[in-house]
Protein backbone atom coordinates (compact mmCIF):
# COMPACT_ATOMS: atom_id res chain seq x y z
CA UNK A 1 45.16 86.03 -14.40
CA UNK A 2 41.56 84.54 -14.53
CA UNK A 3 39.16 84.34 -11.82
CA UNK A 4 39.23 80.29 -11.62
CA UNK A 5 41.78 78.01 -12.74
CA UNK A 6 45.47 78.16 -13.77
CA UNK A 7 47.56 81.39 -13.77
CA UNK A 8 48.18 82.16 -17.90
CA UNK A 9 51.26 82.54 -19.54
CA UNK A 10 51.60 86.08 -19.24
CA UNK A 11 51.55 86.38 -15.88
CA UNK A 12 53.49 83.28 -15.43
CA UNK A 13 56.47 85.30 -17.59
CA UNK A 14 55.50 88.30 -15.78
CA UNK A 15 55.54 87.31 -11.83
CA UNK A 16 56.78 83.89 -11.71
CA UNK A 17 59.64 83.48 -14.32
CA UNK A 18 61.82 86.17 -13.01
CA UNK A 19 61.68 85.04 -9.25
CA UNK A 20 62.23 81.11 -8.90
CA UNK A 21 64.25 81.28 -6.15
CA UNK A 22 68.31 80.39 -6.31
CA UNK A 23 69.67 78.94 -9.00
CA UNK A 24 70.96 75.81 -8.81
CA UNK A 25 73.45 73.80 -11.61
CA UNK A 26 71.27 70.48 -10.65
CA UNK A 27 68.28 71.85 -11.60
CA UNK A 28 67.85 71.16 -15.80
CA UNK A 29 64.21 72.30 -16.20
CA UNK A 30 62.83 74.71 -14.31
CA UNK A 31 59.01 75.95 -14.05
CA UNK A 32 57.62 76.09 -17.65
CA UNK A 33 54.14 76.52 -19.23
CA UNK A 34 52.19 73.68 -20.57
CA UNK A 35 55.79 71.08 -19.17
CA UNK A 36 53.46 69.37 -16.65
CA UNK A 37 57.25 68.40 -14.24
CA UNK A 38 60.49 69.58 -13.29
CA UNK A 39 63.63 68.16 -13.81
CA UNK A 40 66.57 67.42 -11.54
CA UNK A 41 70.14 66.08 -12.63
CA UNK A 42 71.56 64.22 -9.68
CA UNK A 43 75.01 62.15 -10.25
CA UNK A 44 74.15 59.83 -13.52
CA UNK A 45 70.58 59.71 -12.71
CA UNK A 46 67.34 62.25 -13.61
CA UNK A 47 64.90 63.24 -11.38
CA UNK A 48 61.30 64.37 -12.58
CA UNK A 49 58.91 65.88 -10.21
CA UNK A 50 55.74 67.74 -10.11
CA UNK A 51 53.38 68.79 -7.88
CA UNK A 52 49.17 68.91 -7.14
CA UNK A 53 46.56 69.40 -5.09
CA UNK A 54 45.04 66.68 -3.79
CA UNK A 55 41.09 66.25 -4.52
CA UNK A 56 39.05 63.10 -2.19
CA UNK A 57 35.61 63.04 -3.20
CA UNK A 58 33.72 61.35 -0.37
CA UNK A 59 30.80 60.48 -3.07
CA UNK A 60 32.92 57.91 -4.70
CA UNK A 61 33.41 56.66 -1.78
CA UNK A 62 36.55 56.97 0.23
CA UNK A 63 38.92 53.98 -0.51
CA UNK A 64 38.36 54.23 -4.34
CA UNK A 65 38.35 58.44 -3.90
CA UNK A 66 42.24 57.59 -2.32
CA UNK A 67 42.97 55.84 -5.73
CA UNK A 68 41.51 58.51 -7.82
CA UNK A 69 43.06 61.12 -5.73
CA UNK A 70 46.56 59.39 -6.17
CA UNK A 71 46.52 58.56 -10.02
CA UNK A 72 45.69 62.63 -10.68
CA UNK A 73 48.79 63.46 -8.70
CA UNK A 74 50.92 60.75 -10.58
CA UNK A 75 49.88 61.75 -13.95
CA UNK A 76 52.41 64.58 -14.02
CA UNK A 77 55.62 63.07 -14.06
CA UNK A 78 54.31 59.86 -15.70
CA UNK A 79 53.81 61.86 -18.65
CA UNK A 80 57.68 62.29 -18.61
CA UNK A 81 58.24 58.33 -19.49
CA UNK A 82 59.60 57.75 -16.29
CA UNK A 83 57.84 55.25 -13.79
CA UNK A 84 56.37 57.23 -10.81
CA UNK A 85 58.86 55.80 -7.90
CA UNK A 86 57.94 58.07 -4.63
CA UNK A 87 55.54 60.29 -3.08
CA UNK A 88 55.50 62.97 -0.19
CA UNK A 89 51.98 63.99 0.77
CA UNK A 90 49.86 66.54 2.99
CA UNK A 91 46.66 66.44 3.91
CA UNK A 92 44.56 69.13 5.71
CA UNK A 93 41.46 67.69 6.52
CA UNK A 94 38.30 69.06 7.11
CA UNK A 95 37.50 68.58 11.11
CA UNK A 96 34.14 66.63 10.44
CA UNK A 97 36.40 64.07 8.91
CA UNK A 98 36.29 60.83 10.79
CA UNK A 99 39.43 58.47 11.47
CA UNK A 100 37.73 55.44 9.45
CA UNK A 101 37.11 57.60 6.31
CA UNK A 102 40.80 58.76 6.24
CA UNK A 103 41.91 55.48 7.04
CA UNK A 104 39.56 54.41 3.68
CA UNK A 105 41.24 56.85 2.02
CA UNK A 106 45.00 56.15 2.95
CA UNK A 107 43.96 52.40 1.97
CA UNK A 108 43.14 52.92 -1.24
CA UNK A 109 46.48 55.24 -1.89
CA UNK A 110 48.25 52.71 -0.67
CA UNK A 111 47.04 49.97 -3.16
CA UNK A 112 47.29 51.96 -6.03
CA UNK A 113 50.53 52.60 -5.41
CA UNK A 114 51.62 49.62 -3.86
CA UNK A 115 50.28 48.36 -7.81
CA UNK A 116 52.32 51.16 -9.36
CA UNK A 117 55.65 50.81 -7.18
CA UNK A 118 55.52 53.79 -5.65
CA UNK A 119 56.97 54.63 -2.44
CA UNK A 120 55.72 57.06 -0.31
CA UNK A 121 58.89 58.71 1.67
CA UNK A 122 57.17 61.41 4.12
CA UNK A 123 54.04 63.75 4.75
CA UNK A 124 52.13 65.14 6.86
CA UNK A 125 48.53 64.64 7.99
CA UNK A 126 46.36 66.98 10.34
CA UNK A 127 42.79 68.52 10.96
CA UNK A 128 41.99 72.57 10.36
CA UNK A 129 39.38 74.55 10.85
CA UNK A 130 38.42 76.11 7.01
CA UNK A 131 39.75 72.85 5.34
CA UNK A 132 36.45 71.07 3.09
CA UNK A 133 36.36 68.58 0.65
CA UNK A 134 37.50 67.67 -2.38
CA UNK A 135 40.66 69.97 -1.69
CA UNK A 136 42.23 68.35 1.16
CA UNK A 137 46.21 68.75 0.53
CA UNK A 138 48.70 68.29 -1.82
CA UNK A 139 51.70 65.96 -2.80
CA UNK A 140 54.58 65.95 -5.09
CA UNK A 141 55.75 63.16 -7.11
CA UNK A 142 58.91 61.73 -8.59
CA UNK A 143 60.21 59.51 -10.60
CA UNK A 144 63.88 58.35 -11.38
CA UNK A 145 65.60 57.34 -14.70
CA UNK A 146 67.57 58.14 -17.19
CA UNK A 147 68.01 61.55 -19.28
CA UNK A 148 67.47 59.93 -22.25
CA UNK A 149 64.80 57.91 -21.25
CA UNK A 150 62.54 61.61 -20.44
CA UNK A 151 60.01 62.57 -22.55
CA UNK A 152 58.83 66.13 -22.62
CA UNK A 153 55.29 67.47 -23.29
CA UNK A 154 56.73 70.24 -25.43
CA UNK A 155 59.08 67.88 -27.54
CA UNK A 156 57.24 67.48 -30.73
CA UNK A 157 58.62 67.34 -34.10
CA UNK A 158 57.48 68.70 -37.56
CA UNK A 159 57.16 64.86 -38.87
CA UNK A 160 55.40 63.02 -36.32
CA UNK A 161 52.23 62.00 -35.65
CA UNK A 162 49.82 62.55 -33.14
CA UNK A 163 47.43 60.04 -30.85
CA UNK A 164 44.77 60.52 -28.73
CA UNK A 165 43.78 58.11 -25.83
CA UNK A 166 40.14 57.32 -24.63
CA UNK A 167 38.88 61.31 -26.22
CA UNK A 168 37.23 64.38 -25.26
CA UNK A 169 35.78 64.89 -21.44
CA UNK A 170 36.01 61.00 -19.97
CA UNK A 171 36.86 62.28 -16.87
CA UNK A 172 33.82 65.10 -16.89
CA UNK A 173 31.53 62.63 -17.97
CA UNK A 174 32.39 59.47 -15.30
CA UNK A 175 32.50 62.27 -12.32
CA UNK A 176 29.90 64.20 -13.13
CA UNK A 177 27.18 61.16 -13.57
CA UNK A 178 28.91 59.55 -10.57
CA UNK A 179 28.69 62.37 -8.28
CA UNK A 180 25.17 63.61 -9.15
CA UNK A 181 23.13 60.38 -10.80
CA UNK A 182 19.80 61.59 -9.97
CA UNK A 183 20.60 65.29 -11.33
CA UNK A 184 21.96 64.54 -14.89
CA UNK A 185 18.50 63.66 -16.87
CA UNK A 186 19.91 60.47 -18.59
CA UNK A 187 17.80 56.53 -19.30
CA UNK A 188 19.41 54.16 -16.78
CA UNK A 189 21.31 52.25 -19.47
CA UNK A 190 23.13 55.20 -20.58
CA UNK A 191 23.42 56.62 -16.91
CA UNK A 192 25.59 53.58 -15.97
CA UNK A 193 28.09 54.06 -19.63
CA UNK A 194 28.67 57.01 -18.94
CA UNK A 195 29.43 56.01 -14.96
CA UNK A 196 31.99 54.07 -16.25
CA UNK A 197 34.05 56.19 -17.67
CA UNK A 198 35.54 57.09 -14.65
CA UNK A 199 37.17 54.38 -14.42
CA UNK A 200 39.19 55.42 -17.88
CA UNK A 201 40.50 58.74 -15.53
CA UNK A 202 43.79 57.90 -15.47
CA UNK A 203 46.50 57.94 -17.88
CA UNK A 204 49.67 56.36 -15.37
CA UNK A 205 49.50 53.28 -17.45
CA UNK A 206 48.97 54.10 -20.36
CA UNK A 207 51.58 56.49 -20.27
CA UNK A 208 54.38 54.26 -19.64
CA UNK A 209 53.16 52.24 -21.86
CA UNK A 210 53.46 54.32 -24.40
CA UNK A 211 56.92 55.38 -23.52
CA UNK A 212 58.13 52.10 -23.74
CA UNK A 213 56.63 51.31 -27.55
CA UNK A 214 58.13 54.86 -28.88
CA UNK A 215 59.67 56.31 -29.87
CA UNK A 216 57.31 59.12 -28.07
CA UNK A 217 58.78 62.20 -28.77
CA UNK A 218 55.85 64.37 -26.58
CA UNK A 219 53.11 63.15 -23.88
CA UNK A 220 50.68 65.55 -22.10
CA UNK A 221 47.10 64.65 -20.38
CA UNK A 222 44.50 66.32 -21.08
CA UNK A 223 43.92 68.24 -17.73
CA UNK A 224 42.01 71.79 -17.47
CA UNK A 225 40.80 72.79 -20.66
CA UNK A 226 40.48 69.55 -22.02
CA UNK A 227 41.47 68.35 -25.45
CA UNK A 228 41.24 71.85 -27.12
CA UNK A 229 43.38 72.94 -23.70
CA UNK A 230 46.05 69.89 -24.63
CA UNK A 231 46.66 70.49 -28.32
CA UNK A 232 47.06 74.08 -28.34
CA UNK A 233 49.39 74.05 -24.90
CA UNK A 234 51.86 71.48 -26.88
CA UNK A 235 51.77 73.29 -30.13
CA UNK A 236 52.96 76.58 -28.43
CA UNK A 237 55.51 75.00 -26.12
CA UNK A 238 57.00 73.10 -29.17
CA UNK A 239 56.84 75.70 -31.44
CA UNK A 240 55.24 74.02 -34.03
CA UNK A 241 51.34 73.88 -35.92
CA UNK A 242 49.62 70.67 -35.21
CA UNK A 243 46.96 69.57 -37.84
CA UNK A 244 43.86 67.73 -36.49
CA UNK A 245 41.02 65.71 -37.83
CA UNK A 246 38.31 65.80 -35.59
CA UNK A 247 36.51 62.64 -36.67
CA UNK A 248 39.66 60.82 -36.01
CA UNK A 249 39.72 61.52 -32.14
CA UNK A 250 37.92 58.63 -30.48
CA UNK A 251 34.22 59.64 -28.44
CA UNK A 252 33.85 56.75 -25.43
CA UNK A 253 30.38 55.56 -25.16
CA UNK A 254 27.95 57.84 -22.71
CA UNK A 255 30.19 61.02 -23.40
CA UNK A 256 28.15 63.00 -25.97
CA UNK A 257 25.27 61.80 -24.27
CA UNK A 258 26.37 63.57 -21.24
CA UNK A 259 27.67 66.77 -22.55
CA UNK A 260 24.44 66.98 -23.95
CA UNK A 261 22.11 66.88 -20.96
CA UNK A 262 24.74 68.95 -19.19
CA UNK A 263 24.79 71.50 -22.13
CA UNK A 264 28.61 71.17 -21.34
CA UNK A 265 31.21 71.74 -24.64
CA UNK A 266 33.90 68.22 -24.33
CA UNK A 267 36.51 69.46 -26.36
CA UNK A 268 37.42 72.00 -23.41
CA UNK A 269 36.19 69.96 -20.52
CA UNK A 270 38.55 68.33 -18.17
CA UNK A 271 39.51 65.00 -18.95
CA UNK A 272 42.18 63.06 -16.86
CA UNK A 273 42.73 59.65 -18.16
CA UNK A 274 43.25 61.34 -22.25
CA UNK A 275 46.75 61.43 -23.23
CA UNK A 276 48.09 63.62 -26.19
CA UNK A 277 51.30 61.51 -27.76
CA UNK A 278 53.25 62.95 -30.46
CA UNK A 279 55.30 60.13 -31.80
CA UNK A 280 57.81 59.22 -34.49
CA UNK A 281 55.58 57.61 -37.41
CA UNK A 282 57.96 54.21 -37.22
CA UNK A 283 56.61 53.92 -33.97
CA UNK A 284 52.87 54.45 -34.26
CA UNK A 285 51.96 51.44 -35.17
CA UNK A 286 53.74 49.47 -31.84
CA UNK A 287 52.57 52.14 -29.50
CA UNK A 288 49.01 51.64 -30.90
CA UNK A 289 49.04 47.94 -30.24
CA UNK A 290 50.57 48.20 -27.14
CA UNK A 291 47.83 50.67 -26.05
CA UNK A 292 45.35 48.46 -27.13
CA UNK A 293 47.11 45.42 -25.46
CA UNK A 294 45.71 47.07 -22.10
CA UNK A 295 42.75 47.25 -23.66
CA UNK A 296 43.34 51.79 -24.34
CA UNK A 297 41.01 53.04 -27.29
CA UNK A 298 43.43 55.00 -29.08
CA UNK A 299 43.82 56.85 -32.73
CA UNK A 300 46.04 58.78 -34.91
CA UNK A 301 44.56 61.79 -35.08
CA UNK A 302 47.10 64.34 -36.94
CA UNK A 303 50.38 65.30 -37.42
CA UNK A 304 52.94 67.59 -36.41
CA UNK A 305 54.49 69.99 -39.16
CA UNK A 306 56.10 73.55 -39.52
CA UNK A 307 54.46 76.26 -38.29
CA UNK A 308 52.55 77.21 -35.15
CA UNK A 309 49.54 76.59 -33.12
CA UNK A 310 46.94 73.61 -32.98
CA UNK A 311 44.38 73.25 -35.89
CA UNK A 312 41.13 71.01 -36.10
CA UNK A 313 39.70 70.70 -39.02
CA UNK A 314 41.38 73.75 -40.42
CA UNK A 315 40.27 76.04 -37.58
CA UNK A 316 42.67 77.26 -35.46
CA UNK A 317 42.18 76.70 -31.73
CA UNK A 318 42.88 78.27 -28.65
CA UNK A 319 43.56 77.00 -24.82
CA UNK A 320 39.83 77.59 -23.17
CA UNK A 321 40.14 80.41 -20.52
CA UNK A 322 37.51 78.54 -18.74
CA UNK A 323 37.23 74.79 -18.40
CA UNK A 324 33.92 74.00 -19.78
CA UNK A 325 32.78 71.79 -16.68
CA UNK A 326 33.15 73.42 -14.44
CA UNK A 327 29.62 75.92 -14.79
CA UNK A 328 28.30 72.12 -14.73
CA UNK A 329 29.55 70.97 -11.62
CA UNK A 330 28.64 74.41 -9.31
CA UNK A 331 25.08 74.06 -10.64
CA UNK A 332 24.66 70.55 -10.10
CA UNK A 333 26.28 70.98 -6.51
CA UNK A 334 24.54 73.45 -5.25
């Protein structure tokens, strides 16, 4: 189990696996590596639902930190094709935190997902001593469909393609030069590209969006561990070898430039807002447009055939045990 970051596989299989609690006929996926939600059968209707902490970064300021917050905590089961439909959420606030910023905060959760039509059903909200920012809580999200209409991040085919949305480390590069501007030795003019790039950091939309062009056959976001993270965490769940050109994968503008200045590697640097899609190759073409309808940069970037594990370029990859921002963000917040 590492020092920082998510428990690996082993000791998922190990600890976790074997001790999940009762088992129950409703429940028709269960905990599983690199799956990003759960499923639940209930009557004629499916149920996915996953669950996060929840990060409020006061720097962003807090109404727009509520939205961010929110859209990280969707992203799990909007990666399963369904529309996000309700939320339960805790927060344990630091004590130093005032009424008006919370209230700043719950305003800008509400919009976002007054915008996304989702309903938020119960919680609970409270002040402890040992609580600091950004972790402040955590909430679990669902949304309800049909079985048929799920897509699963380990459901890739030998035969499909793959596509990449927005590219390596968006969301490392719009937080990081957001948080610390005056610490991240960029010209103005780039500063404010890369700035913007936060507000690519988040994937709800284009997610269902996808979905609905398909036929999608596997969505994941690229999360801790970043794009290198992504690929290799689908290949293994699927059980099959993706092949990668790396020139292929769209760079946003002010990226590289960051990653540079922060010596920071982007291919295994968080990036919420980058969606993995493995897709049927008659579809390709009408999830493409519709990506780019909203205005997404996407690419085909590879394919999917037999075999096993993720491959750029020839090179075989592996999940980072280490998200490469993160050395970046202690040293620039300290």
């Amino acid at each position: 189990m590492p020092d920082l970051g998510k428990i690996d596989r082993e000791f998922f299989e190990t600890h976790v696996r074997p001790r999940l609690g009762a088992e129950r006929d409703d429940v028709c996926l269960g905990p599983t590596p690199g799956v990003d939600f759960g499923l639940l059968s209930i009557g004629d209707r499916t149920v996915a639902i996953a669950t996060d902490p929840v990060s409020v970064l006061p720097a962003l300021g807090y109404e727009r930190a509520g939205r961010f917050a929110l859209d990280v905590v969707l992203a799990d089961v909007a990666v399963s094709g369904l529309p996000p439909s309700h939320l339960a959420v805790s927060f344990s606030l630091p004590p130093g935190m005032s009424d008006e910023a919370f209230a700043a905060v719950w305003e800008g959760l509400h919009a976002e997902a007054t915008d996304l039509g989702v309903s938020v059903v119960t919680g609970h909200t409270a002040r402890y001593e040992g609580c600091s920012f950004p972790w402040v809580g955590g909430a679990t999200a669902l949304a309800v469909g049909d079985a048929a209409d799920v897509v699963r991040p380990d459901g890739a085919r030998p035969g499909d393609d793959l596509l990449v949305t927005g590219g390596p480390a968006v969301e490392t590069t719009g937080l990081l030069t957001t948080l610390f501007p005056e610490r991240v030795d960029l010209p103005p003019a780039t500063l404010a590209t890369a700035q913007d790039r936060l507000e690519e950091a988040s994937c709800v939309r284009d997610a269902l969006t996808a979905a609905a062009a398909g036929p999608v056959t596997a969505m994941h976001d690229a999360t801790e561990g970043g794009l290198h993270g992504a690929f290799a965490e689908m290949a293994t769940g699927a059980g099959v070898r993706f092949e990668i050109e790396r020139d292929r994968i769209p760079v946003r503008p002010g990226v590289a430039e960051t990653c540079a200045a922060l010596d920071i590697d982007p291919w295994t640097a968080t990036t919420s807002g980058t969606l993995v899609v493995a897709v049927d190759p008659e579809g390709t073409d009408a999830v493409l447009s519709a990506l780019a309808d909203r205005g997404t940069t996407a690419a085909r970037i590879g394919r999917v055939v037999e075999g096993e594990g993720a491959y750029v370029d020839g090179d075989r990859i592996a999940a980072p045990s280490v998200d490469a921002s993160w050395a970046a963000y202690a040293r620039l917040s300290t």
